[in-house]
PDB file of N, CA and C in Angstrom:
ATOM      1  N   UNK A   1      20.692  44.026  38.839  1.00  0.00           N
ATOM      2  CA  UNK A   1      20.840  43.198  37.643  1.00  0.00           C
ATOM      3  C   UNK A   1      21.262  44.087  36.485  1.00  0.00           C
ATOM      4  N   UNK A   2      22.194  43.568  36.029  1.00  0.00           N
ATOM      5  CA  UNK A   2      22.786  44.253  34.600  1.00  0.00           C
ATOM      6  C   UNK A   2      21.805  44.195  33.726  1.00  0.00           C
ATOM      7  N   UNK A   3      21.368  45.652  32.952  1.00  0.00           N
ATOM      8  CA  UNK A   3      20.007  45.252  31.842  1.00  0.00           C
ATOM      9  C   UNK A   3      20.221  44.785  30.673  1.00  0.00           C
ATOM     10  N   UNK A   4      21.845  44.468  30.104  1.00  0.00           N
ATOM     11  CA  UNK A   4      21.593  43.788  29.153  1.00  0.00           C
ATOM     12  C   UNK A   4      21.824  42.273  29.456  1.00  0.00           C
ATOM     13  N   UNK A   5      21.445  41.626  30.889  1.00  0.00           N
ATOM     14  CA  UNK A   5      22.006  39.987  30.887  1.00  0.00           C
ATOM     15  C   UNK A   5      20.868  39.670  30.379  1.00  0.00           C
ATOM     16  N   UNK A   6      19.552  39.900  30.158  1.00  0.00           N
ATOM     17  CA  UNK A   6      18.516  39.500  28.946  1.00  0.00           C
ATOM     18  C   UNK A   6      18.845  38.792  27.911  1.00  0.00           C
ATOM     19  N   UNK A   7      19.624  40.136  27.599  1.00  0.00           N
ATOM     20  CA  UNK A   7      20.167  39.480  26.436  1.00  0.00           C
ATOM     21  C   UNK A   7      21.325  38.616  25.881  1.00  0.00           C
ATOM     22  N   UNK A   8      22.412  38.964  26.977  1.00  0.00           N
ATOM     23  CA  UNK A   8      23.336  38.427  27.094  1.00  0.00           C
ATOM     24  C   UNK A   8      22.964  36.974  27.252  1.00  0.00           C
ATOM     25  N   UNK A   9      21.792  36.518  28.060  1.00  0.00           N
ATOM     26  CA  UNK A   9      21.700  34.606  28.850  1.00  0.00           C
ATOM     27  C   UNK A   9      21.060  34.708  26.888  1.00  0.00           C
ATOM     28  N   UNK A  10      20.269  35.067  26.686  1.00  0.00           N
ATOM     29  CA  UNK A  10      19.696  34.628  25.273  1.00  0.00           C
ATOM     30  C   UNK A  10      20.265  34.126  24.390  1.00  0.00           C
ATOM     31  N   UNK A  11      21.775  35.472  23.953  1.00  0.00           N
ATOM     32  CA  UNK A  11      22.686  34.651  22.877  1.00  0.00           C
ATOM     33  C   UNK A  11      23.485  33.439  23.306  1.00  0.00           C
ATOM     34  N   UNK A  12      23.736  33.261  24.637  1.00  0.00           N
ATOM     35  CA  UNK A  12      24.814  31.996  25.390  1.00  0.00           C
ATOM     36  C   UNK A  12      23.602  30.605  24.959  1.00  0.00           C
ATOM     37  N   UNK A  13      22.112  31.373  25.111  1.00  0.00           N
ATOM     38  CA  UNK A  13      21.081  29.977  25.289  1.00  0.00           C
ATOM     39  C   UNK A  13      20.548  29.693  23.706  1.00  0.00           C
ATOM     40  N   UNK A  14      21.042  30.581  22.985  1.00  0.00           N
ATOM     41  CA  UNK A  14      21.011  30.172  21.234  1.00  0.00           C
ATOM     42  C   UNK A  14      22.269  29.389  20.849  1.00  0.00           C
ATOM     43  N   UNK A  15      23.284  30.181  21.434  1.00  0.00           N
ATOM     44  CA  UNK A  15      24.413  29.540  20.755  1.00  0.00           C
ATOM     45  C   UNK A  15      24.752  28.268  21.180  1.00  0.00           C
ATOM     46  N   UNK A  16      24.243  27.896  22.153  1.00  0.00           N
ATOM     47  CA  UNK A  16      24.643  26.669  22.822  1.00  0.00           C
ATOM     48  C   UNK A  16      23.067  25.452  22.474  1.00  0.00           C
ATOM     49  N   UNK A  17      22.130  26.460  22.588  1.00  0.00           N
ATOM     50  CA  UNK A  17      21.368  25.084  21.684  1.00  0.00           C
ATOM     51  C   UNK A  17      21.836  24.975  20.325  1.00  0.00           C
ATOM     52  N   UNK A  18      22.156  25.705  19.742  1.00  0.00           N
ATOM     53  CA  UNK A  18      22.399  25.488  17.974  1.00  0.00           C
ATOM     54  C   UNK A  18      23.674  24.864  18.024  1.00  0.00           C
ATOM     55  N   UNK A  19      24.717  24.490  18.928  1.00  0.00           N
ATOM     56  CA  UNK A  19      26.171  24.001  19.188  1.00  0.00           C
ATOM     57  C   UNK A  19      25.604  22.446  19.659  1.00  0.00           C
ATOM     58  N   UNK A  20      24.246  22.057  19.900  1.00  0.00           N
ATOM     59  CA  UNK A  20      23.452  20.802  20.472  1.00  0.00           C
ATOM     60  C   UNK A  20      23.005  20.349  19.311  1.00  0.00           C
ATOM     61  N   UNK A  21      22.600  21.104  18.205  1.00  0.00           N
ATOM     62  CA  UNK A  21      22.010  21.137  17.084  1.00  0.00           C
ATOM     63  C   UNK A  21      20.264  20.804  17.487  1.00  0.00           C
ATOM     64  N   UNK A  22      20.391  21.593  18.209  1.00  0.00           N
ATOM     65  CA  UNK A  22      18.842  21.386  18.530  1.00  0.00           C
ATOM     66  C   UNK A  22      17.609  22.519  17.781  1.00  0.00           C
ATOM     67  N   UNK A  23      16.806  22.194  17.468  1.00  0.00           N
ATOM     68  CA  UNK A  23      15.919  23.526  16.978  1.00  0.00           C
ATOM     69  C   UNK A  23      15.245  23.881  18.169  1.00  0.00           C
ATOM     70  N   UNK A  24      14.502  25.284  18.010  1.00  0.00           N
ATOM     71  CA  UNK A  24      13.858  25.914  19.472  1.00  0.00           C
ATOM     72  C   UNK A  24      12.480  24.757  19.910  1.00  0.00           C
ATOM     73  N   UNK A  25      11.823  24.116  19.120  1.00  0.00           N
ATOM     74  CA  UNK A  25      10.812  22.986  19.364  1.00  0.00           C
ATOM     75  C   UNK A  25      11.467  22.253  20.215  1.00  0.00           C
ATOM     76  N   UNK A  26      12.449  21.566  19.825  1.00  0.00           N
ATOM     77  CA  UNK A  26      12.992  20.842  20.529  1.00  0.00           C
ATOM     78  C   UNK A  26      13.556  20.725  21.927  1.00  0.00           C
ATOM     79  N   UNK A  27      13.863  21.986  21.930  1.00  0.00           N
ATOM     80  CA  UNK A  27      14.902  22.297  23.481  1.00  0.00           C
ATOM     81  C   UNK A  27      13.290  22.688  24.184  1.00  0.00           C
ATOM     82  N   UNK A  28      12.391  23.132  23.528  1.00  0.00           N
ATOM     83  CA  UNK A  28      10.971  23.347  24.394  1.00  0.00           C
ATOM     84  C   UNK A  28      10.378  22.193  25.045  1.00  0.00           C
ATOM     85  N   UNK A  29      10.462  21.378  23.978  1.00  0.00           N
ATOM     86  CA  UNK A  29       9.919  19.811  24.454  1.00  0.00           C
ATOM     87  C   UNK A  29      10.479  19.351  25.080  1.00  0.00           C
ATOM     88  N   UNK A  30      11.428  19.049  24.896  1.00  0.00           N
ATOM     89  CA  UNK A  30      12.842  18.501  25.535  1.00  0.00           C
ATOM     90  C   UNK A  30      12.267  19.097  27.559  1.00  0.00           C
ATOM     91  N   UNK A  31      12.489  20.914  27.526  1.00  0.00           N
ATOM     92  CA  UNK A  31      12.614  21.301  28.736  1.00  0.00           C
ATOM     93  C   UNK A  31      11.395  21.247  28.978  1.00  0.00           C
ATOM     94  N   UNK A  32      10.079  20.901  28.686  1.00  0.00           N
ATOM     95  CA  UNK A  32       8.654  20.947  29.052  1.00  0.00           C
ATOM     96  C   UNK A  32       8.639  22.735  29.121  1.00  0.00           C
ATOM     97  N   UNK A  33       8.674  23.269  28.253  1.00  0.00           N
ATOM     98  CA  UNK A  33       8.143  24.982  28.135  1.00  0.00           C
ATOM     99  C   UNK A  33       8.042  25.424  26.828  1.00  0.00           C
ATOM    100  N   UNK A  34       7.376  26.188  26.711  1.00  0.00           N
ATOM    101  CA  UNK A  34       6.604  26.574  25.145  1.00  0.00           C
ATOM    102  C   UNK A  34       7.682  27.232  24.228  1.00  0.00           C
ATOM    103  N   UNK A  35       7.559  26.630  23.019  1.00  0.00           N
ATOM    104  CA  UNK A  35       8.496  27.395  22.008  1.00  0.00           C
ATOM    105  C   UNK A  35       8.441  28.695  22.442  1.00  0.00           C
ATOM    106  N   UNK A  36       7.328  29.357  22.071  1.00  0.00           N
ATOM    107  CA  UNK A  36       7.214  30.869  22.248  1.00  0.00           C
ATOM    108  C   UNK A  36       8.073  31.471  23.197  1.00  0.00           C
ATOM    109  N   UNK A  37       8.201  30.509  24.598  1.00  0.00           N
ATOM    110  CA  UNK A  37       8.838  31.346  25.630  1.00  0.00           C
ATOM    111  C   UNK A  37      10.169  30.859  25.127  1.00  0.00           C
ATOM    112  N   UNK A  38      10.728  30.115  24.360  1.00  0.00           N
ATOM    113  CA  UNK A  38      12.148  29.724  24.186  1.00  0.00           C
ATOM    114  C   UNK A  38      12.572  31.087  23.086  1.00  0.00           C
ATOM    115  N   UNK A  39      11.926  31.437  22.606  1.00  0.00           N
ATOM    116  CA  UNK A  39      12.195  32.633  21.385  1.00  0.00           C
ATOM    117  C   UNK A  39      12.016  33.925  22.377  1.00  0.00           C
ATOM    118  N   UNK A  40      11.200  34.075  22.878  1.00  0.00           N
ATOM    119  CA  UNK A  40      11.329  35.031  24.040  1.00  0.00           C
ATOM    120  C   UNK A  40      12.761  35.116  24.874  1.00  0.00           C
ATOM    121  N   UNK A  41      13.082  34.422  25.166  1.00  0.00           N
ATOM    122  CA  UNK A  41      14.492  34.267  26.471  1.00  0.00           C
ATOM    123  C   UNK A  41      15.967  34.024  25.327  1.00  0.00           C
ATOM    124  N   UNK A  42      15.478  34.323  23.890  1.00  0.00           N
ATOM    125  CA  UNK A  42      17.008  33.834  23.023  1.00  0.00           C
ATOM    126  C   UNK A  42      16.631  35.368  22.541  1.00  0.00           C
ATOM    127  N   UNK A  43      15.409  36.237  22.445  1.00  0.00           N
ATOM    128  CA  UNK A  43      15.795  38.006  22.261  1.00  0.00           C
ATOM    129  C   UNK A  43      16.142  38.404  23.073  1.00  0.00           C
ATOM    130  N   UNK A  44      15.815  37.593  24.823  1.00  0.00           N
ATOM    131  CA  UNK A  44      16.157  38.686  26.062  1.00  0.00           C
ATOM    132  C   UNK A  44      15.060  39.752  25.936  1.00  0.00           C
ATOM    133  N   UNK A  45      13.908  39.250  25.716  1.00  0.00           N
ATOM    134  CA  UNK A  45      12.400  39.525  26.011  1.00  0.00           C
ATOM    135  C   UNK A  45      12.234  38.729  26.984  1.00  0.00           C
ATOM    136  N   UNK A  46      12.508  38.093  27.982  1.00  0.00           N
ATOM    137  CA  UNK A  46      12.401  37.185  29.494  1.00  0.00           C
ATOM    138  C   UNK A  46      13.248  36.996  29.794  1.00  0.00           C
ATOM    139  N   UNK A  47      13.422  37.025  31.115  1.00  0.00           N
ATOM    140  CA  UNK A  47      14.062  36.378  32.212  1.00  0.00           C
ATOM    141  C   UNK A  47      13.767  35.059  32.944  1.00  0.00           C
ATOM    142  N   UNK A  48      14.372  33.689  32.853  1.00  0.00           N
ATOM    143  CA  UNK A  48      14.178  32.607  33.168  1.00  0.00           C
ATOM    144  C   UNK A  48      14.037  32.451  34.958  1.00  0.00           C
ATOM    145  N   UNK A  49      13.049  31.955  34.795  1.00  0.00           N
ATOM    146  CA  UNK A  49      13.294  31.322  36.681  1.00  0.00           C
ATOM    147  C   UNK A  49      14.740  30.600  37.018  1.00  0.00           C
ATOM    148  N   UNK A  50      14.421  30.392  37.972  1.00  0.00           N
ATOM    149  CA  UNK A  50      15.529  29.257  38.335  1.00  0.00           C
ATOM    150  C   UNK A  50      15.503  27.628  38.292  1.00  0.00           C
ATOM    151  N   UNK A  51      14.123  27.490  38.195  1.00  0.00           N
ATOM    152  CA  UNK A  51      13.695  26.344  37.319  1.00  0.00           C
ATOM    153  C   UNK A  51      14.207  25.737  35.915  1.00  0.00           C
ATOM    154  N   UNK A  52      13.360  26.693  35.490  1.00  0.00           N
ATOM    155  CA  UNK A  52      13.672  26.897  33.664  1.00  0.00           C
ATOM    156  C   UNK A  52      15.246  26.632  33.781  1.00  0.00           C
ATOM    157  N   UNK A  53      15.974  27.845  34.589  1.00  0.00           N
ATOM    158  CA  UNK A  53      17.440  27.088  34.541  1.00  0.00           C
ATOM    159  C   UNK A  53      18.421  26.057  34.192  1.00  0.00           C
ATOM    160  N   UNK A  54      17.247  25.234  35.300  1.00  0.00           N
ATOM    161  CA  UNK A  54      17.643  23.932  35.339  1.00  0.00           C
ATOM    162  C   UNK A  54      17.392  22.799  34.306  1.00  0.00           C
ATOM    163  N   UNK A  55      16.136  22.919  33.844  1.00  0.00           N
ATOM    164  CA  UNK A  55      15.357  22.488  32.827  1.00  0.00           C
ATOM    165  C   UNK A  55      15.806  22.984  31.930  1.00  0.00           C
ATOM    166  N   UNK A  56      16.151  24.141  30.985  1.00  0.00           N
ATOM    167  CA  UNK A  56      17.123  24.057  29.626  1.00  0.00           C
ATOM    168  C   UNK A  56      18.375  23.629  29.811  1.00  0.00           C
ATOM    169  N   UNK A  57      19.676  23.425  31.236  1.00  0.00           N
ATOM    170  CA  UNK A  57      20.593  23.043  31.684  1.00  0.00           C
ATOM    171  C   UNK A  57      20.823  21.532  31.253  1.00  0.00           C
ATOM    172  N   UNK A  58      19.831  20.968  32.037  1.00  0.00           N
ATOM    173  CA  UNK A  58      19.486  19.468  31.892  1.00  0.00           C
ATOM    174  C   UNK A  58      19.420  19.325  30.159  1.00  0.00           C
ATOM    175  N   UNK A  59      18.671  19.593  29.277  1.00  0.00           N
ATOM    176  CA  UNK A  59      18.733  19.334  27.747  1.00  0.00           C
ATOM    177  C   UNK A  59      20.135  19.771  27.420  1.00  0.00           C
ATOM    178  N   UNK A  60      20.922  20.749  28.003  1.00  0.00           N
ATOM    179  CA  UNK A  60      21.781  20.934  27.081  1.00  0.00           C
ATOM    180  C   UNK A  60      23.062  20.446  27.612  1.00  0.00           C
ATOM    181  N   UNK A  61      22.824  19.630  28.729  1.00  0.00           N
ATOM    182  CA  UNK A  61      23.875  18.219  28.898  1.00  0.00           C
ATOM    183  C   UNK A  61      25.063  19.463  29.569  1.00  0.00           C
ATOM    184  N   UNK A  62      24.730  20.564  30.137  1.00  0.00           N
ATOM    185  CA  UNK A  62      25.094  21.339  31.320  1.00  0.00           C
ATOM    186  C   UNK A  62      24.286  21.110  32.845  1.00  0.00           C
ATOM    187  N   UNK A  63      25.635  21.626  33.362  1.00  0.00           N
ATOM    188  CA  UNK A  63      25.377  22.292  35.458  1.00  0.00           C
ATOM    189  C   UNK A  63      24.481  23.422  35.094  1.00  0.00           C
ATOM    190  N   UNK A  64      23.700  23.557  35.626  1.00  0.00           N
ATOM    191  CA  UNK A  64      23.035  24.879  35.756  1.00  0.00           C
ATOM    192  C   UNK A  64      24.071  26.133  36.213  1.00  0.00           C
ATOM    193  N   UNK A  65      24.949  25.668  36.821  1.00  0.00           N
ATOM    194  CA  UNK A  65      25.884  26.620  36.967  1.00  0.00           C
ATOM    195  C   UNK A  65      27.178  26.946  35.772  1.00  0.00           C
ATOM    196  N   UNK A  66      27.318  25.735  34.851  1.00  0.00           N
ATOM    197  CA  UNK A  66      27.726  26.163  34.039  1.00  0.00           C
ATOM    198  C   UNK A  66      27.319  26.684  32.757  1.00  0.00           C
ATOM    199  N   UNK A  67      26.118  26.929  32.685  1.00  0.00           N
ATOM    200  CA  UNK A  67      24.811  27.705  31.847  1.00  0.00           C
ATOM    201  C   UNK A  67      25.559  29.472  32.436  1.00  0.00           C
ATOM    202  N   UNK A  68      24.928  29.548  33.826  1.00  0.00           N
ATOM    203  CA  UNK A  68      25.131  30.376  34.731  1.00  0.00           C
ATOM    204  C   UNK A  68      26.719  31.775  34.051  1.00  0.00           C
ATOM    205  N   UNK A  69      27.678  30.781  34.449  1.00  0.00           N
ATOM    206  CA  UNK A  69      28.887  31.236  34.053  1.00  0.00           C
ATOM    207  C   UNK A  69      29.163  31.720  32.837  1.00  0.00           C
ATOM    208  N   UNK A  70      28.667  30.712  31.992  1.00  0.00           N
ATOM    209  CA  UNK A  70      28.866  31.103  30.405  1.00  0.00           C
ATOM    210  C   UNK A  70      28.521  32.438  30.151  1.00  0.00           C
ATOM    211  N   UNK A  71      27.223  33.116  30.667  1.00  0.00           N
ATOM    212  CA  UNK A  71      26.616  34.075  30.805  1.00  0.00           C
ATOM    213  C   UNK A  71      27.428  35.001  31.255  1.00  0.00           C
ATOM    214  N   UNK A  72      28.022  34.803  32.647  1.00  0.00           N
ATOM    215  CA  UNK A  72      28.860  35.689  33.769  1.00  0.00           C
ATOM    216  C   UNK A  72      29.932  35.990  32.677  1.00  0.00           C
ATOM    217  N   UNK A  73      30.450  34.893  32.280  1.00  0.00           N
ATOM    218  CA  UNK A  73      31.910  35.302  31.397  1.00  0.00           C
ATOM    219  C   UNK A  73      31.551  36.259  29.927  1.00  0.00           C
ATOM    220  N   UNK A  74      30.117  36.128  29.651  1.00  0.00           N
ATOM    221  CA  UNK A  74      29.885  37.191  28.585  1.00  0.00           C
ATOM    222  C   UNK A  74      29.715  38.300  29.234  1.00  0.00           C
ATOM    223  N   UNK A  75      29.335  38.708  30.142  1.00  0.00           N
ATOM    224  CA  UNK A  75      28.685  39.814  30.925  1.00  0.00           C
ATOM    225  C   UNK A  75      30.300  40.618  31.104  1.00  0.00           C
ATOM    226  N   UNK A  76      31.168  40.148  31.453  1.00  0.00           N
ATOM    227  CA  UNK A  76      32.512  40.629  31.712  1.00  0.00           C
ATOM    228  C   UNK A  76      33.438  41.644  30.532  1.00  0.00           C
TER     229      UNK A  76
END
């Protein structure tokens, strides 16, 4: 694993909730997981399951694979 995709999935999973206009409460509630861990995974202080994946995917009206990519294409 590349050590900065931390951070890399974080800014794709800020910029794309704030492009939803969602606040971090929201995309928490929304995905059933705690603000705290949503501010955690947008410094790239966590790494998301493959769950969570799916579950911030689903709120943000993405494929989990195109969450996925967005990431891949920053990583490049």
């Amino acid at each position: 694993m590349k050590k900065d995709l931390p951070k890399v999935f974080g800014s794709v999973l800020k910029e794309t909730r704030l492009e939803r206009k969602l606040s971090q409460q929201e995309l928490a509630d929304y995905s059933d997981v705690d603000r705290a861990y949503i501010s955690q995974l947008e410094l790239g202080d966590s790494v998301p399951s493959i769950v969570t994946i799916f579950k911030l995917a689903e709120v943000l009206k993405l494929k989990p694979n195109e969450l996925v990519s967005l990431v891949e294409k920053r990583l490049k």
